[in-house]
PDB file of N, CA and C in Angstrom:
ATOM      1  N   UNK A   1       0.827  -1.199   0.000  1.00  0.00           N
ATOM      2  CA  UNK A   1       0.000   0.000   0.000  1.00  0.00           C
ATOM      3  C   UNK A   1       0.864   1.253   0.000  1.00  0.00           C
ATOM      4  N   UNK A   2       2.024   1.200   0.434  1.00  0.00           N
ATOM      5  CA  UNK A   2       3.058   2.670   0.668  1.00  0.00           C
ATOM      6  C   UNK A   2       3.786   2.569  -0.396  1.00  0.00           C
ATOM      7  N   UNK A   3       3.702   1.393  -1.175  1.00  0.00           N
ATOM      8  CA  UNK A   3       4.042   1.508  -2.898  1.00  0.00           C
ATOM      9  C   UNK A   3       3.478   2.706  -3.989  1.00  0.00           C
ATOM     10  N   UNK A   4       1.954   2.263  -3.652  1.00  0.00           N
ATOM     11  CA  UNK A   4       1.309   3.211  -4.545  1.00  0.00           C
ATOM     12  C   UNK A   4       1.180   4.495  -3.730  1.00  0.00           C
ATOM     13  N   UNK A   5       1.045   4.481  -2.795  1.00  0.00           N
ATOM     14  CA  UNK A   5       1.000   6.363  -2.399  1.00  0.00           C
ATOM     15  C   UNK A   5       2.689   6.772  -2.755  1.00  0.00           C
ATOM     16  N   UNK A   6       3.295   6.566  -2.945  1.00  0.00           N
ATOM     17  CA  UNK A   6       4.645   7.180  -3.177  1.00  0.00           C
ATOM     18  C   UNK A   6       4.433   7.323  -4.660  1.00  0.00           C
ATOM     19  N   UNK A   7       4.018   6.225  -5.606  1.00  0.00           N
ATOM     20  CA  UNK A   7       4.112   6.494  -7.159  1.00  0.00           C
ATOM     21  C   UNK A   7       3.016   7.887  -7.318  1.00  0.00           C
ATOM     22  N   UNK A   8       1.789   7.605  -6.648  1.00  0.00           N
ATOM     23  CA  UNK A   8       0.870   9.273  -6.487  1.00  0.00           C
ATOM     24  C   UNK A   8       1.234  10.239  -6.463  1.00  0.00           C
ATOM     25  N   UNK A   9       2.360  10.328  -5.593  1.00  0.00           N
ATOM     26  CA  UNK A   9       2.812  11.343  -4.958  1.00  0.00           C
ATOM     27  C   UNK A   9       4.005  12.145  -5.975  1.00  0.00           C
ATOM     28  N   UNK A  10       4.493  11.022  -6.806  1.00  0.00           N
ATOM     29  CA  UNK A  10       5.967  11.615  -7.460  1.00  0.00           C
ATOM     30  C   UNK A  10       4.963  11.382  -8.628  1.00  0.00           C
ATOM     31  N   UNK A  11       3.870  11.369  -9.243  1.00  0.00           N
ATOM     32  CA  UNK A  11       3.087  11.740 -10.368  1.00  0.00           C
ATOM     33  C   UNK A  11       2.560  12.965 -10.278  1.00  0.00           C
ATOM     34  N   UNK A  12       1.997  13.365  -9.098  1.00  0.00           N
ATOM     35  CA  UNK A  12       1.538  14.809  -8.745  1.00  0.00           C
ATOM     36  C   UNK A  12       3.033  15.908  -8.946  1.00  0.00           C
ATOM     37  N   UNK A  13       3.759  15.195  -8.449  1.00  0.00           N
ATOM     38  CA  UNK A  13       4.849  16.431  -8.108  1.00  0.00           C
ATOM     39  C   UNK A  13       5.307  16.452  -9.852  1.00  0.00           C
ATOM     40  N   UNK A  14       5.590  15.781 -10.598  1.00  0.00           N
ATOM     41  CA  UNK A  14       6.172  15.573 -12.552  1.00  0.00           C
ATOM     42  C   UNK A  14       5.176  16.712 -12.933  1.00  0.00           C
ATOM     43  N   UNK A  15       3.463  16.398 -12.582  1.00  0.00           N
ATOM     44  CA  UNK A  15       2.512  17.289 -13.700  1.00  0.00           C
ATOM     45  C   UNK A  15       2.580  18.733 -12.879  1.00  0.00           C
ATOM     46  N   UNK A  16       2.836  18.830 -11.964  1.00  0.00           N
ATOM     47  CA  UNK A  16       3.236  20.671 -10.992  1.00  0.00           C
ATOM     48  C   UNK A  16       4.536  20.937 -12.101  1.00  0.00           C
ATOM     49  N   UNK A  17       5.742  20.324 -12.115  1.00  0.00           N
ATOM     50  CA  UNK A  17       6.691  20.542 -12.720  1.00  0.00           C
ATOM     51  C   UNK A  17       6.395  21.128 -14.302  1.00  0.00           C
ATOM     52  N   UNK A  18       5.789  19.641 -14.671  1.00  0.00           N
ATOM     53  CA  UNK A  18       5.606  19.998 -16.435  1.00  0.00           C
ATOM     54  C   UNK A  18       4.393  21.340 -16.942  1.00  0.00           C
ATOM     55  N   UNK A  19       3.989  21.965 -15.448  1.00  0.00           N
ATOM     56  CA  UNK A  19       3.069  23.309 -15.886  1.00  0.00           C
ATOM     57  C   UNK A  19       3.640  24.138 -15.826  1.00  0.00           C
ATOM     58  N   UNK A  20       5.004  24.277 -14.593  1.00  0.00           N
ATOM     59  CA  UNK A  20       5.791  25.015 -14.409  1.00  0.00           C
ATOM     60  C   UNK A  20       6.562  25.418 -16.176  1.00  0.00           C
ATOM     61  N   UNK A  21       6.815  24.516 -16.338  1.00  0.00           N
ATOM     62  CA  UNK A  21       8.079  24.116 -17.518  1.00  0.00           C
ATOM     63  C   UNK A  21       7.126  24.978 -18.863  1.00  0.00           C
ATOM     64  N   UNK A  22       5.818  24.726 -19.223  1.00  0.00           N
ATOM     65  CA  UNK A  22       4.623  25.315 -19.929  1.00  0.00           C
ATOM     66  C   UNK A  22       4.531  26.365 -19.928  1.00  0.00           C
ATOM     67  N   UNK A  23       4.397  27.162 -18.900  1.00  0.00           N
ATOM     68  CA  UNK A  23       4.112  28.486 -18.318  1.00  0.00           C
ATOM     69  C   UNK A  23       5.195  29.241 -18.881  1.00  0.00           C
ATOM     70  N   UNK A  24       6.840  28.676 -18.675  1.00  0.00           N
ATOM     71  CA  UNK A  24       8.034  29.258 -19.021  1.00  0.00           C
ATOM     72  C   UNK A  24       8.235  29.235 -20.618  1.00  0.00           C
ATOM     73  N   UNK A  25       7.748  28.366 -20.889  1.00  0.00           N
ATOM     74  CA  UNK A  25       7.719  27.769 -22.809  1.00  0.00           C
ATOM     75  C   UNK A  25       6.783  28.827 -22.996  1.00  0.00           C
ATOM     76  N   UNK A  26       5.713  29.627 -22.719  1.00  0.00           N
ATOM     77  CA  UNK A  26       4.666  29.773 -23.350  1.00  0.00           C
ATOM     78  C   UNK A  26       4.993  31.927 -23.281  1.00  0.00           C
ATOM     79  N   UNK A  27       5.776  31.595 -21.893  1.00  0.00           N
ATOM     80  CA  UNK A  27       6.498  33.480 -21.631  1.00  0.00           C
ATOM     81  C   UNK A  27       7.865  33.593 -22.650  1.00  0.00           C
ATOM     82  N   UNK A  28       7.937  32.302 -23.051  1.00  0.00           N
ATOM     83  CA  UNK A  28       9.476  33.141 -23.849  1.00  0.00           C
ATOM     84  C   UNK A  28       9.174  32.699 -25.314  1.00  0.00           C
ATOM     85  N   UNK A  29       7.851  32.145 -25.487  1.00  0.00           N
ATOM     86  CA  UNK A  29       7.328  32.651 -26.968  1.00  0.00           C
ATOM     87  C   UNK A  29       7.017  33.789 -26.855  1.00  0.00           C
ATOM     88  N   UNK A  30       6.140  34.188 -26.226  1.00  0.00           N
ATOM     89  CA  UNK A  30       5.887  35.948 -26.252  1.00  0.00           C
ATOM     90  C   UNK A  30       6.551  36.498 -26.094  1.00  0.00           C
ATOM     91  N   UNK A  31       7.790  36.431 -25.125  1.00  0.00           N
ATOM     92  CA  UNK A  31       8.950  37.356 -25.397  1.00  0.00           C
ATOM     93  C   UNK A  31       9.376  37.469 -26.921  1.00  0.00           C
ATOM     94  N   UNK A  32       9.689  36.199 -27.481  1.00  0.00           N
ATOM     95  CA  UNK A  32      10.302  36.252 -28.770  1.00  0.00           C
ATOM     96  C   UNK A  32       9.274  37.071 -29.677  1.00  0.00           C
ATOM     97  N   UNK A  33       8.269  36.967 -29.594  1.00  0.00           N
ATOM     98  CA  UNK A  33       7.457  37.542 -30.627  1.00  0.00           C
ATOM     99  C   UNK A  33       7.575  39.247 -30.637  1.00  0.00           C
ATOM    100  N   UNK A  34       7.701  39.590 -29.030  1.00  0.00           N
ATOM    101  CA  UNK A  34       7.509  40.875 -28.970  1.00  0.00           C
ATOM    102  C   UNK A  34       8.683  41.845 -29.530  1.00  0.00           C
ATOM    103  N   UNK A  35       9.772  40.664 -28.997  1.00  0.00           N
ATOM    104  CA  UNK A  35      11.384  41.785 -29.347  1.00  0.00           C
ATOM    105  C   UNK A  35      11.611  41.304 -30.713  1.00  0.00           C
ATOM    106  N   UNK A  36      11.397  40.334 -31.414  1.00  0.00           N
ATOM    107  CA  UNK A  36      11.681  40.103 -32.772  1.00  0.00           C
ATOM    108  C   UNK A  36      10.368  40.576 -33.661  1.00  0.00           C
ATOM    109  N   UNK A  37       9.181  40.843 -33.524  1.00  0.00           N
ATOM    110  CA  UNK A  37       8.510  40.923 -34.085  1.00  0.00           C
ATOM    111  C   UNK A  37       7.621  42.569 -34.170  1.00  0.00           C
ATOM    112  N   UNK A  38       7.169  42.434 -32.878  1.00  0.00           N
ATOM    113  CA  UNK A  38       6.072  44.039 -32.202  1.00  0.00           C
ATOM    114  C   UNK A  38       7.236  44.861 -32.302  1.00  0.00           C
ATOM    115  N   UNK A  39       8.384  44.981 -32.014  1.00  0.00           N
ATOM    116  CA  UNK A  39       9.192  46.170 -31.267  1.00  0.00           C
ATOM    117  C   UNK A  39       9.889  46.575 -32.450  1.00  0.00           C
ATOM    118  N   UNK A  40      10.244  45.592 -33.494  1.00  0.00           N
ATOM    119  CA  UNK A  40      10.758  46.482 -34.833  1.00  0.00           C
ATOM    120  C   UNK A  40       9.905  47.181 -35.171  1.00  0.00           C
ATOM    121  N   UNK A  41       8.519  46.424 -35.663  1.00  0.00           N
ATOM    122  CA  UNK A  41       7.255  47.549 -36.618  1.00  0.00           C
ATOM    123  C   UNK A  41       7.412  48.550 -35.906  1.00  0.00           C
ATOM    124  N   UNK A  42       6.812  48.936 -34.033  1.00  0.00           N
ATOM    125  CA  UNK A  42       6.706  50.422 -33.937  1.00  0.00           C
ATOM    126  C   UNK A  42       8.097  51.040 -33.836  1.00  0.00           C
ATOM    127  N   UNK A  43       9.001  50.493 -33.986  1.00  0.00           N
ATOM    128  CA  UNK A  43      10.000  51.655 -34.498  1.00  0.00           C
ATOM    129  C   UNK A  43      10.372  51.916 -35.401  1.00  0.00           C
ATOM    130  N   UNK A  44       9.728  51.033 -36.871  1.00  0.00           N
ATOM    131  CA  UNK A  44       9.661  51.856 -38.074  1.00  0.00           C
ATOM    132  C   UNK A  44       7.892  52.736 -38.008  1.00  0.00           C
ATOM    133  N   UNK A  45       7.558  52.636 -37.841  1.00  0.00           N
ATOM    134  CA  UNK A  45       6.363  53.308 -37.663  1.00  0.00           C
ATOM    135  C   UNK A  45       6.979  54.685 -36.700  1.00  0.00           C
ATOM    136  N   UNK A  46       7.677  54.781 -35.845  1.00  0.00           N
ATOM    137  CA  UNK A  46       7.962  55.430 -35.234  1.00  0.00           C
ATOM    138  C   UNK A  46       8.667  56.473 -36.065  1.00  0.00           C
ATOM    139  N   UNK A  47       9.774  56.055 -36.741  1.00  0.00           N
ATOM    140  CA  UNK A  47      10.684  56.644 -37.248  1.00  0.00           C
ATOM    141  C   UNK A  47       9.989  56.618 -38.976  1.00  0.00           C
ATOM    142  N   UNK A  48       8.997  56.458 -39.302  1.00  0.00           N
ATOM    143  CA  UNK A  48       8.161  56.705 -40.411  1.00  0.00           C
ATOM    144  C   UNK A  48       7.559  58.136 -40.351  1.00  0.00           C
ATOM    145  N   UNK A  49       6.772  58.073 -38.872  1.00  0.00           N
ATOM    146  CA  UNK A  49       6.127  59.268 -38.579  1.00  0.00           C
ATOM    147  C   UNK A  49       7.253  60.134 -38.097  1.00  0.00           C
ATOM    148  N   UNK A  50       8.296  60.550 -37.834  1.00  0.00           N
ATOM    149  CA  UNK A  50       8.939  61.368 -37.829  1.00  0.00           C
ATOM    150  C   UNK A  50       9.448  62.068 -39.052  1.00  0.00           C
ATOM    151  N   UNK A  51       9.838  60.978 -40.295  1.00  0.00           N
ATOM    152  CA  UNK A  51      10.038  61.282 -41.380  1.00  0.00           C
ATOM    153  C   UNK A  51       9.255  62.386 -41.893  1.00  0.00           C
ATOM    154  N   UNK A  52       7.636  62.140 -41.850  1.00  0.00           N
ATOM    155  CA  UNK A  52       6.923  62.723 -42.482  1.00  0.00           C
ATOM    156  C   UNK A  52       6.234  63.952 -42.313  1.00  0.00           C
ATOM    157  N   UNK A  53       6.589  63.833 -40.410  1.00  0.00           N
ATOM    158  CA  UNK A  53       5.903  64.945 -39.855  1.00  0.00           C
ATOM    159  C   UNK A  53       7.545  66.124 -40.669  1.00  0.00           C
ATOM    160  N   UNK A  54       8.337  65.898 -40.704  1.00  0.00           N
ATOM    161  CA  UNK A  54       9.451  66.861 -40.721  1.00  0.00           C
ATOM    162  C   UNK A  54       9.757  67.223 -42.362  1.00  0.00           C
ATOM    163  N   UNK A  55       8.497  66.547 -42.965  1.00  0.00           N
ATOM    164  CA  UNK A  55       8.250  66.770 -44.472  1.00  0.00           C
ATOM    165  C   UNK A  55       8.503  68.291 -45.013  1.00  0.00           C
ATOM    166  N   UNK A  56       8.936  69.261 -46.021  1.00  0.00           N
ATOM    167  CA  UNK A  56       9.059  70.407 -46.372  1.00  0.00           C
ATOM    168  C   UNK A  56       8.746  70.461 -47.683  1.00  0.00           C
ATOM    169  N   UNK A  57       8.129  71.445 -48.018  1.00  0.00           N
ATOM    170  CA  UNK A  57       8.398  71.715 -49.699  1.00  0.00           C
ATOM    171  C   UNK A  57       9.564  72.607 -50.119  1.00  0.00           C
ATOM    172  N   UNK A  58       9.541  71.611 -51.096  1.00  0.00           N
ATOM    173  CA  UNK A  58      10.755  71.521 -51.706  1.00  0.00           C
ATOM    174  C   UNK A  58      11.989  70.283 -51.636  1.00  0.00           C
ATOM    175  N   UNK A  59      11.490  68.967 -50.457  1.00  0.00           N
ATOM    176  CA  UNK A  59      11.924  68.141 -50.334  1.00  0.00           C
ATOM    177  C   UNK A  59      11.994  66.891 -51.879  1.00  0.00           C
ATOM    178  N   UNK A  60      12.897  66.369 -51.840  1.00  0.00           N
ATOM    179  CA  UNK A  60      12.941  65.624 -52.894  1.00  0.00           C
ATOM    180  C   UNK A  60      12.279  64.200 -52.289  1.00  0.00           C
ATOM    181  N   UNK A  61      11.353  63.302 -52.876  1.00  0.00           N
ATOM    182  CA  UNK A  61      11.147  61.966 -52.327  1.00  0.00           C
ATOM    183  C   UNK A  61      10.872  61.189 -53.286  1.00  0.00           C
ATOM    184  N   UNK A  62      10.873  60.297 -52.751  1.00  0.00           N
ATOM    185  CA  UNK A  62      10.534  58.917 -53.087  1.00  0.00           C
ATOM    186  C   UNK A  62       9.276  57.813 -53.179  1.00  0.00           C
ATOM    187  N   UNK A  63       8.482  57.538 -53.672  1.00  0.00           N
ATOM    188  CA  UNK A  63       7.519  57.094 -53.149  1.00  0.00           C
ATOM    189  C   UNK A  63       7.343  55.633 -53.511  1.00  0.00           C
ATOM    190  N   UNK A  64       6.653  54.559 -52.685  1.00  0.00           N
ATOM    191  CA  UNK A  64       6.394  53.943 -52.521  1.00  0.00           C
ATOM    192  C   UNK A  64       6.560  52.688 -54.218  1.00  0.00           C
ATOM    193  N   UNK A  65       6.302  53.429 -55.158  1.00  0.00           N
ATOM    194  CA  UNK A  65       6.099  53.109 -56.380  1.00  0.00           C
ATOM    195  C   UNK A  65       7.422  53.347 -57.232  1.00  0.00           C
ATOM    196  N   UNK A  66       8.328  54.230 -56.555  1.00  0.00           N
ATOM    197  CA  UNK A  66       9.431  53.880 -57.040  1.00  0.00           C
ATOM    198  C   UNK A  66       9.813  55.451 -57.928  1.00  0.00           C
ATOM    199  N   UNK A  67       8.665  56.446 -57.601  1.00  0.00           N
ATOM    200  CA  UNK A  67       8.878  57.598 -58.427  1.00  0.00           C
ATOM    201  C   UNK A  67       9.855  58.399 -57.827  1.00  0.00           C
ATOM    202  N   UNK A  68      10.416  59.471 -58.300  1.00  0.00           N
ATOM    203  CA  UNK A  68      11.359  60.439 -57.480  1.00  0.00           C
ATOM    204  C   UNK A  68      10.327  61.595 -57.692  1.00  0.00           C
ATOM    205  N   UNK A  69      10.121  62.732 -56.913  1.00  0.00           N
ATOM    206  CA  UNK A  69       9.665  64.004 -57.195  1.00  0.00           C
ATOM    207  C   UNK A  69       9.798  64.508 -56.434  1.00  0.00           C
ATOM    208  N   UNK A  70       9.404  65.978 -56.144  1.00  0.00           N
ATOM    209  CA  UNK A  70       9.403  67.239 -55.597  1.00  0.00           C
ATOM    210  C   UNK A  70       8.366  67.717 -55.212  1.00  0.00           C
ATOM    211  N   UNK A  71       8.367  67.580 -53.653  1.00  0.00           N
ATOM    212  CA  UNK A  71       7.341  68.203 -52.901  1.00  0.00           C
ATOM    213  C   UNK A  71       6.619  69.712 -52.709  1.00  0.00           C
ATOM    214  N   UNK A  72       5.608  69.686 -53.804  1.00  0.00           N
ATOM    215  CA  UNK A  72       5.414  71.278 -53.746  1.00  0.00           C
ATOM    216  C   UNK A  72       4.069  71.746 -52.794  1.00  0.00           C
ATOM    217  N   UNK A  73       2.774  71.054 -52.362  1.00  0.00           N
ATOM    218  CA  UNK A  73       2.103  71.563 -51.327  1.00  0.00           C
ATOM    219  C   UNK A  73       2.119  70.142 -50.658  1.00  0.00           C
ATOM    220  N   UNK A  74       1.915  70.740 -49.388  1.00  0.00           N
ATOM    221  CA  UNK A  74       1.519  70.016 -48.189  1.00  0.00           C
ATOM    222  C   UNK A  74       0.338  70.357 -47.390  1.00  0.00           C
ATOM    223  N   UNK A  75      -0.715  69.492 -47.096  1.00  0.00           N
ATOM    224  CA  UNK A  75      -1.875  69.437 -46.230  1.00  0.00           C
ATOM    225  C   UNK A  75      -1.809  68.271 -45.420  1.00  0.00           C
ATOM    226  N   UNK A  76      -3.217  68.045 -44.795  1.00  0.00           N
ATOM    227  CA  UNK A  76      -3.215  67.007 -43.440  1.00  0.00           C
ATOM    228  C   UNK A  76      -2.427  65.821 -43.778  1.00  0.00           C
ATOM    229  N   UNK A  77      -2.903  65.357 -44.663  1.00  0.00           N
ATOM    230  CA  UNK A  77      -2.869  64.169 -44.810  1.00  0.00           C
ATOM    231  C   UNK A  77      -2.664  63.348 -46.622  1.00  0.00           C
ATOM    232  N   UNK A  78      -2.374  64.483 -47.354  1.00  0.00           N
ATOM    233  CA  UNK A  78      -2.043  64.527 -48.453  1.00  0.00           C
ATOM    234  C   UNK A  78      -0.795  65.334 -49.218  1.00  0.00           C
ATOM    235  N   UNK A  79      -0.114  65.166 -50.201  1.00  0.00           N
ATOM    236  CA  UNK A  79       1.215  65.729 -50.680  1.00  0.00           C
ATOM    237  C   UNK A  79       0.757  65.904 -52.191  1.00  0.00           C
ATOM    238  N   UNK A  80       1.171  67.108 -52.244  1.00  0.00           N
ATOM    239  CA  UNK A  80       1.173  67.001 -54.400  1.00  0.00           C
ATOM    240  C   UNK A  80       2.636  67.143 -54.569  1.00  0.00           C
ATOM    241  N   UNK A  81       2.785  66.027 -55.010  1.00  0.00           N
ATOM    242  CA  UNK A  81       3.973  65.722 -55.961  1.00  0.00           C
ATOM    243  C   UNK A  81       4.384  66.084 -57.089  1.00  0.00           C
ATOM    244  N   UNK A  82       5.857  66.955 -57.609  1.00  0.00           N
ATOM    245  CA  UNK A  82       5.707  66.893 -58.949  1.00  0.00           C
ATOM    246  C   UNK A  82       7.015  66.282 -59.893  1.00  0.00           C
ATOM    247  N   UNK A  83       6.749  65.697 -60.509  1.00  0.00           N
ATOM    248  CA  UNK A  83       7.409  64.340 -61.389  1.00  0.00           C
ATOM    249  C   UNK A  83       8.029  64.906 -62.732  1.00  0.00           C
ATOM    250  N   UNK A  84       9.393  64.406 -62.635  1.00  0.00           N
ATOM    251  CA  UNK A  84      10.369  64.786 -63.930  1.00  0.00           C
ATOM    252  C   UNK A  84      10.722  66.771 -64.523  1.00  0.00           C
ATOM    253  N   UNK A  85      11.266  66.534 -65.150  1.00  0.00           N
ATOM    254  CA  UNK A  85      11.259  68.110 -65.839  1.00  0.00           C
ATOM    255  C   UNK A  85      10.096  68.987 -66.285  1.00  0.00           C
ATOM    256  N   UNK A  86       9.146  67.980 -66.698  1.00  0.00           N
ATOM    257  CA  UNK A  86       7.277  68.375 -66.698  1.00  0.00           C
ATOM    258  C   UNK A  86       7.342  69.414 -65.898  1.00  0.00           C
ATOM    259  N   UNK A  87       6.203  70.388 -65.811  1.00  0.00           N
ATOM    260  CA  UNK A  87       5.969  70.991 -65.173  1.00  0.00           C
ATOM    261  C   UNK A  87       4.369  70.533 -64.730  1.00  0.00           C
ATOM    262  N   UNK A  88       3.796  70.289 -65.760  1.00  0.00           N
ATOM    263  CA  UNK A  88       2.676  69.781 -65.384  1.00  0.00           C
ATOM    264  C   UNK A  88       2.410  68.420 -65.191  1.00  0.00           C
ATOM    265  N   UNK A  89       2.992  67.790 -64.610  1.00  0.00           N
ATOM    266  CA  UNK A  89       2.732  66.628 -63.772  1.00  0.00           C
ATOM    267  C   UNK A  89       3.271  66.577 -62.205  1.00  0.00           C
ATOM    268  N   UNK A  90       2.113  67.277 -61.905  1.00  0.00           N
ATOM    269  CA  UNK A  90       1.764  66.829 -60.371  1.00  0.00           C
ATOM    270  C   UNK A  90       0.774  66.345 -60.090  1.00  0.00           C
ATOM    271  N   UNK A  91       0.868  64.935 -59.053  1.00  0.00           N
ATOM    272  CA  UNK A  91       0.283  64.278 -58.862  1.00  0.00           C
ATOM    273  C   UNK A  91      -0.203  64.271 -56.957  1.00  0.00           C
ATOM    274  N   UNK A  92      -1.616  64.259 -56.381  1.00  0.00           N
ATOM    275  CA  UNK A  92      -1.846  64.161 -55.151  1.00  0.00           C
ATOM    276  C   UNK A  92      -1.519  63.219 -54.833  1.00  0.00           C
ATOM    277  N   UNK A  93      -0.787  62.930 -53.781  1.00  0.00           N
ATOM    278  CA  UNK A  93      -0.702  61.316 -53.176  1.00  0.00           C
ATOM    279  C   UNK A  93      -0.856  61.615 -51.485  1.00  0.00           C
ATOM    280  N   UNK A  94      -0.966  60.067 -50.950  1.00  0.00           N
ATOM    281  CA  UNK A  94      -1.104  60.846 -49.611  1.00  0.00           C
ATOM    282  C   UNK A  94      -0.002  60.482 -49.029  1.00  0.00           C
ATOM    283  N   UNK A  95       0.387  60.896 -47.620  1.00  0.00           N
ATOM    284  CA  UNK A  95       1.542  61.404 -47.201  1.00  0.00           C
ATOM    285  C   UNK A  95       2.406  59.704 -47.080  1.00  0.00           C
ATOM    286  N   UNK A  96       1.148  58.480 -46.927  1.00  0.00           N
ATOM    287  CA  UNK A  96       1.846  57.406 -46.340  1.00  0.00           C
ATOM    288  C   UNK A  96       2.663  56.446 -47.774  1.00  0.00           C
ATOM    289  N   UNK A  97       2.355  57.427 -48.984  1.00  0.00           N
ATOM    290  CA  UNK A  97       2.855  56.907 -50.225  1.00  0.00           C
ATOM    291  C   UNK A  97       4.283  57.050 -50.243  1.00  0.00           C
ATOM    292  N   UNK A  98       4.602  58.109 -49.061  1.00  0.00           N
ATOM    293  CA  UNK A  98       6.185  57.785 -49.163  1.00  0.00           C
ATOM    294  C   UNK A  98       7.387  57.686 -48.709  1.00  0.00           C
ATOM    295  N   UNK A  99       8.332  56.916 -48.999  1.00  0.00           N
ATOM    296  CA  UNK A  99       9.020  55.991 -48.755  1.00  0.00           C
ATOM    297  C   UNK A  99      10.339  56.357 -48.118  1.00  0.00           C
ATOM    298  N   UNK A 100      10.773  57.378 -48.908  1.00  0.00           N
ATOM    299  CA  UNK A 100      12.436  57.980 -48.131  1.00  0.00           C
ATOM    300  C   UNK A 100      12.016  59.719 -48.743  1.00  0.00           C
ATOM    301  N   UNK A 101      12.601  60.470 -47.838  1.00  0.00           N
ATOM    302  CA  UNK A 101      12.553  61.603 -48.138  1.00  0.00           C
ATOM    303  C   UNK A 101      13.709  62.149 -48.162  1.00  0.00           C
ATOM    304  N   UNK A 102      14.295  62.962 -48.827  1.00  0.00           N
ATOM    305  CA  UNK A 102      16.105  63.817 -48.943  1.00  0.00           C
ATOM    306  C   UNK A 102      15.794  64.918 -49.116  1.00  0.00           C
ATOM    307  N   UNK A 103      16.611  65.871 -47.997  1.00  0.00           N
ATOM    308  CA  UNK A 103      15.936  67.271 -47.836  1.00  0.00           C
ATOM    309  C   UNK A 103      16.913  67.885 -48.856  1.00  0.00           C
ATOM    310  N   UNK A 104      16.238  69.201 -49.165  1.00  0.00           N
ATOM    311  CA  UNK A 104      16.758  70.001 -50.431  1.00  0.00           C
ATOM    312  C   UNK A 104      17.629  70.614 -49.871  1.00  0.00           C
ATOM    313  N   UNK A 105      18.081  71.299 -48.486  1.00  0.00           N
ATOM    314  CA  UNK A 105      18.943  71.859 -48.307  1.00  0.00           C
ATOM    315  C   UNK A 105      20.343  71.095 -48.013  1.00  0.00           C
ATOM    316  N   UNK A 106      20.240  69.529 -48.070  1.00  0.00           N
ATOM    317  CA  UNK A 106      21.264  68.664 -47.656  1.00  0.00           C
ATOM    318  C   UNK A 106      22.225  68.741 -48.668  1.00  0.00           C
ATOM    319  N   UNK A 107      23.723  69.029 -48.717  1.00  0.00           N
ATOM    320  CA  UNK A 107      24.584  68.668 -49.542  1.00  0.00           C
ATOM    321  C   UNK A 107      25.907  68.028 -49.284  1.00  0.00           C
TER     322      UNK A 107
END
């Protein structure tokens, strides 16, 4: 009889262990997800919205599509762009169309 209460006893104490062991498996997936995954995006998002808030006309950019142009008005949430030696091709886009910005006074 003091056979089986001892095997009880060291079966109870393995499944306490193997939740323990779960609990730790299950915090350092979420760790991994957060520092490899969550914490890059908002710091390009971060450093996206800085880009754009510090937008100027007359800035040269880039957009998303691969165009180069010249930033001639700025509003909330929209940019008119204008493209090549044309004069008349400017195009509205909105501000999240773009991609790298190079300021005009940089040399």
């Amino acid at each position: 009889m003091g056979i089986l209460l001892t095997a009880d006893a060291t079966a109870a104490g393995t499944m306490a262990g193997g939740g323990v062991i779960m609990v730790i498996y299950i915090v350092m997936i979420f760790a991994f997800i957060y520092f490899f995954m969550i914490r890059p995006q908002k710091k390009e998002q971060k450093k996206m919205a800085t880009m754009l808030s510090a937008l100027e006309i007359g800035d040269c950019v880039l957009t998303s599509s691969g165009f180069y142009g010249i930033v001639i008005d700025i509003t909330d949430d929209t940019v008119i762009v204008e493209f090549g030696n044309n004069k008349n091709c400017r195009i509205p886009m909105q501000k999240t169309a773009i991609a790298q910005v190079e300021k005009a006074n940089a040399e």
